[in-house]
Protein backbone atom coordinates (compact mmCIF):
# COMPACT_ATOMS: atom_id res chain seq x y z
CA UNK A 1 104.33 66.89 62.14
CA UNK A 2 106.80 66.17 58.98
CA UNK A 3 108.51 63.16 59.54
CA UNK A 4 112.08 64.07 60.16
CA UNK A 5 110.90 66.27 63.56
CA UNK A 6 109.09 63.25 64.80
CA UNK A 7 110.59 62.20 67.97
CA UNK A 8 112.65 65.30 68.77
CA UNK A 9 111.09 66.08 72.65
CA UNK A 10 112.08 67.96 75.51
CA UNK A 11 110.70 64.84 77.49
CA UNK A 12 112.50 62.12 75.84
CA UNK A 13 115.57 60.58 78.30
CA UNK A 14 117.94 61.73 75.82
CA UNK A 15 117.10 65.49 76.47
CA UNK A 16 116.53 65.52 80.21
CA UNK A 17 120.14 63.50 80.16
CA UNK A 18 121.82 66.62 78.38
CA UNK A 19 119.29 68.80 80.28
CA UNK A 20 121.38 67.18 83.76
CA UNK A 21 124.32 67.89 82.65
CA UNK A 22 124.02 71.76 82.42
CA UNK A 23 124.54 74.59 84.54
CA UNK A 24 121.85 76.46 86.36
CA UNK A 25 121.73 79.89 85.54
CA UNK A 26 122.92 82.45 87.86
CA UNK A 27 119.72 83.53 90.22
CA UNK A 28 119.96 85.90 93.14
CA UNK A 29 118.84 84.44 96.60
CA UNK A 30 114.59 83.91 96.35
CA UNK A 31 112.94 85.44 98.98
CA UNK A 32 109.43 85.10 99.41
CA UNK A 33 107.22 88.33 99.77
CA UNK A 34 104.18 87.53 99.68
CA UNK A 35 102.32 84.34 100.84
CA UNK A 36 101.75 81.85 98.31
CA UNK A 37 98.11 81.02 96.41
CA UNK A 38 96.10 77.90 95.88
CA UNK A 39 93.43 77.71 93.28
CA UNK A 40 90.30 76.09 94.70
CA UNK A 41 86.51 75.72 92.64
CA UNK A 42 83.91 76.41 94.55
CA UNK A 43 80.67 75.26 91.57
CA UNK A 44 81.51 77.44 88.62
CA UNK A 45 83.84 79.95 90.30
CA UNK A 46 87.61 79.52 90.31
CA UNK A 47 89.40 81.39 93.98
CA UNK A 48 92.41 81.56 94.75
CA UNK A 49 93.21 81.24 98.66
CA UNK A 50 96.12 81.48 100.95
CA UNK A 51 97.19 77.68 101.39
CA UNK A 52 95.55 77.24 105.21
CA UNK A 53 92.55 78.77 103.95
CA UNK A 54 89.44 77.79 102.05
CA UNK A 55 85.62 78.02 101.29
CA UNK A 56 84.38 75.47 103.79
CA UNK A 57 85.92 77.52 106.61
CA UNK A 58 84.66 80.36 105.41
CA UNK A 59 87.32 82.53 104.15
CA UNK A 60 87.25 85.06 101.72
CA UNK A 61 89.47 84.33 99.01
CA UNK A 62 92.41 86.90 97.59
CA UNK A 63 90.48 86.91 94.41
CA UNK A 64 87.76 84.83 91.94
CA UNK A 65 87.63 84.14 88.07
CA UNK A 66 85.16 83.15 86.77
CA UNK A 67 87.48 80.71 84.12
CA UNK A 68 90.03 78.51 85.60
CA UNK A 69 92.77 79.91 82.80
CA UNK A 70 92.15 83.20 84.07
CA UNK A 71 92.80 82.42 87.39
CA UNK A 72 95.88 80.37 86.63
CA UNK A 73 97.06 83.14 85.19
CA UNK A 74 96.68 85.25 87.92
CA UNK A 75 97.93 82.58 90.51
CA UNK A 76 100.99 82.92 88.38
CA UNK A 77 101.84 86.22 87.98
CA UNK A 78 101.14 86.38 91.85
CA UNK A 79 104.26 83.61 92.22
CA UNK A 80 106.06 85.93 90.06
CA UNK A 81 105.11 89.22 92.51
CA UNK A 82 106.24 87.41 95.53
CA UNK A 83 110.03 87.01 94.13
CA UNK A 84 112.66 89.77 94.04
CA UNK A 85 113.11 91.57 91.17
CA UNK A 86 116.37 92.00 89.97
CA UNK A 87 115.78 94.73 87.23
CA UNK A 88 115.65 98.56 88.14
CA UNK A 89 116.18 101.84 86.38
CA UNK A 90 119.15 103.41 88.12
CA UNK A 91 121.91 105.90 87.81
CA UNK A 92 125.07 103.92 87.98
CA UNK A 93 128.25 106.16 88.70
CA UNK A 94 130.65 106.31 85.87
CA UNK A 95 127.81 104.92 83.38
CA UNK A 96 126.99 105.93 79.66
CA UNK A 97 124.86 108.85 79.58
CA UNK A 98 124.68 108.40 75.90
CA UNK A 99 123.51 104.99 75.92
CA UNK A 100 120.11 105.58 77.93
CA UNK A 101 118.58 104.81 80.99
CA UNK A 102 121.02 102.63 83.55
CA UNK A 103 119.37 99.51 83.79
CA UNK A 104 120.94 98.03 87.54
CA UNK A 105 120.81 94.08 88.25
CA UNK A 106 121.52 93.53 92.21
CA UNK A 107 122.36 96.98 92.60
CA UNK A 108 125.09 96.73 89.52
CA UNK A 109 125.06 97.80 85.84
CA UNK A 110 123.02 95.41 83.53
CA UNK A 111 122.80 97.71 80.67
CA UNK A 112 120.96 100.23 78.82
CA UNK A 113 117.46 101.13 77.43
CA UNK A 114 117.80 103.91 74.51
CA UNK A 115 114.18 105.26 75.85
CA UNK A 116 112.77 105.42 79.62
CA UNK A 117 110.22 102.70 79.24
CA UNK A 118 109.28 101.12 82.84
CA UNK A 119 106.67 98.88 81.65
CA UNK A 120 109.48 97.16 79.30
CA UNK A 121 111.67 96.84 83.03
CA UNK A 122 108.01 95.39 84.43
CA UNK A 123 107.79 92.64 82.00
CA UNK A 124 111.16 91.52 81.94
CA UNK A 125 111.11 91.40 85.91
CA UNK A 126 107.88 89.08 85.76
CA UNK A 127 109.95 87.17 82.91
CA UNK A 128 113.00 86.52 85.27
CA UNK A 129 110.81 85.58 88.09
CA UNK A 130 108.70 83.06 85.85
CA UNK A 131 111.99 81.69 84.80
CA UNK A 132 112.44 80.94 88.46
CA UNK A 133 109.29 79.00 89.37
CA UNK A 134 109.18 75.67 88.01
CA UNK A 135 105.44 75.71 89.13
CA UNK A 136 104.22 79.02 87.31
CA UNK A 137 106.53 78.29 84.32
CA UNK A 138 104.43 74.94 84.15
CA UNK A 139 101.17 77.38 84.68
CA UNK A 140 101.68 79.11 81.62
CA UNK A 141 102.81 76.19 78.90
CA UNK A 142 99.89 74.56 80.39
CA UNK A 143 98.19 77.02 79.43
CA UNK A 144 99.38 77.61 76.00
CA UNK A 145 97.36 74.19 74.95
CA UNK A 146 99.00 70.84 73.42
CA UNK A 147 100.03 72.40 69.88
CA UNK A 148 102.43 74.76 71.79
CA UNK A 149 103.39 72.38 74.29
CA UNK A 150 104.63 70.30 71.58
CA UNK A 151 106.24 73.23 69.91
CA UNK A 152 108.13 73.92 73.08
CA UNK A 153 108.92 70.47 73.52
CA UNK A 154 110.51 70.71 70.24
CA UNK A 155 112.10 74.19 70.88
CA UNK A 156 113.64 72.86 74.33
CA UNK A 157 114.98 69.65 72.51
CA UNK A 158 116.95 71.61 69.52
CA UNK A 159 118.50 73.83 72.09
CA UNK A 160 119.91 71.22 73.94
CA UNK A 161 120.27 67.60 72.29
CA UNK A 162 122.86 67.46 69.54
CA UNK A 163 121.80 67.59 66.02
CA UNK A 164 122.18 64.11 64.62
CA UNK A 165 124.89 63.74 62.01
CA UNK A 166 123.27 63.53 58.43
C-alpha cells in the first residue's frame, strides 16, 4: 500500500466518529418472511438449519454445501429473501410511457428502465435487502478475502472522513 493511503480505514475511531454522526438511510418497515438460517458443519459438509434445529437431533437441514463460502453465500442471499422488496415493475398512473418500464418503490414511482429487464429489478432488490442486514453485508466482505476488505475499508473511509488539508 503506497504510503500516503496508509492509515486511511473504515475501522479507525476517526471514521466510525463521522460514521455516528450520519443519517440512516430511508428503509421501509423489515418484516421477516421467512425463518432465519444457521450454518452448522457436520465433518466436511457445511448445512444450513433453522436456528432450533440441528444434526444431533436429527433434522434435515434446508440445504448442504459442500464449501463453507458457498454456503455463506447462500445463508445470505436467504437473509436477503426473507426481507421485503421494495422494487417492482408497475404501471404508475400519469407516468412516462416514453421513458420505459415504471419502476414502483412502496407502491410509488421510483423511476424508469429504458428495456423490460426483471432480472436487473431482481438484483437490485437482493442489493437493497443486503444493504439492510448488517449480518449478510458482513457475509459477503468476509467473503471477498483481506485484499478487498482492505479496499473497502479504504473505500468506506474516503466517503466519509474528510480529506486532510495538503
Amino acid at each position: 500500500m503506497p504510503e500516503g493511503r496508509a492509515g486511511l480505514n473504515a475501522f479507525s475511531p476517526e471514521f466510525l466518529q463521522a460514521l455516528r454522526e450520519r443519517d440512516e438511510p430511508g428503509t421501509s418497515a423489515e418484516v421477516e418472511r421467512r425463518p432465519p438460517l444457521v450454518l452448522r458443519e457436520s465433518g466436511d459438509k457445511f448445512s444450513l438449519f433453522r436456528a432450533w434445529r440441528s444434526f444431533e437431533e436429527g433434522d434435515v437441514p434446508e440445504a448442504t454445501f459442500e464449501s463453507r463460502e458457498d454456503a455463506l453465500i447462500f445463508l445470505a442471499a436467504r437473509g436477503a429473501l426473507s426481507r421485503l422488496q421494495p422494487y417492482e415493475l408497475g404501471t404508475i398512473q400519469g407516468g412516462h410511457p416514453d421513458e420505459g418500464f415504471a419502476v414502483q418503490k412502496d407502491g410509488g414511482p421510483a423511476g424508469w428502465l429504458r428495456t423490460f429487464d426483471p432480472e436487473w429489478l431482481l438484483n437490485a432488490n437482493a442489493v437493497a435487502a443486503m444493504a439492510r442486514s448488517s449480518e449478510d453485508l458482513a457475509i459477503v466482505v468476509l467473503l471477498s478475502g483481506p485484499s478487498r476488505q482492505e479496499e473497502i475499508g479504504e473505500i468506506l473511509a474516503r466517503s466519509i472522513l474528510p480529506r486532510p488539508e495538503s
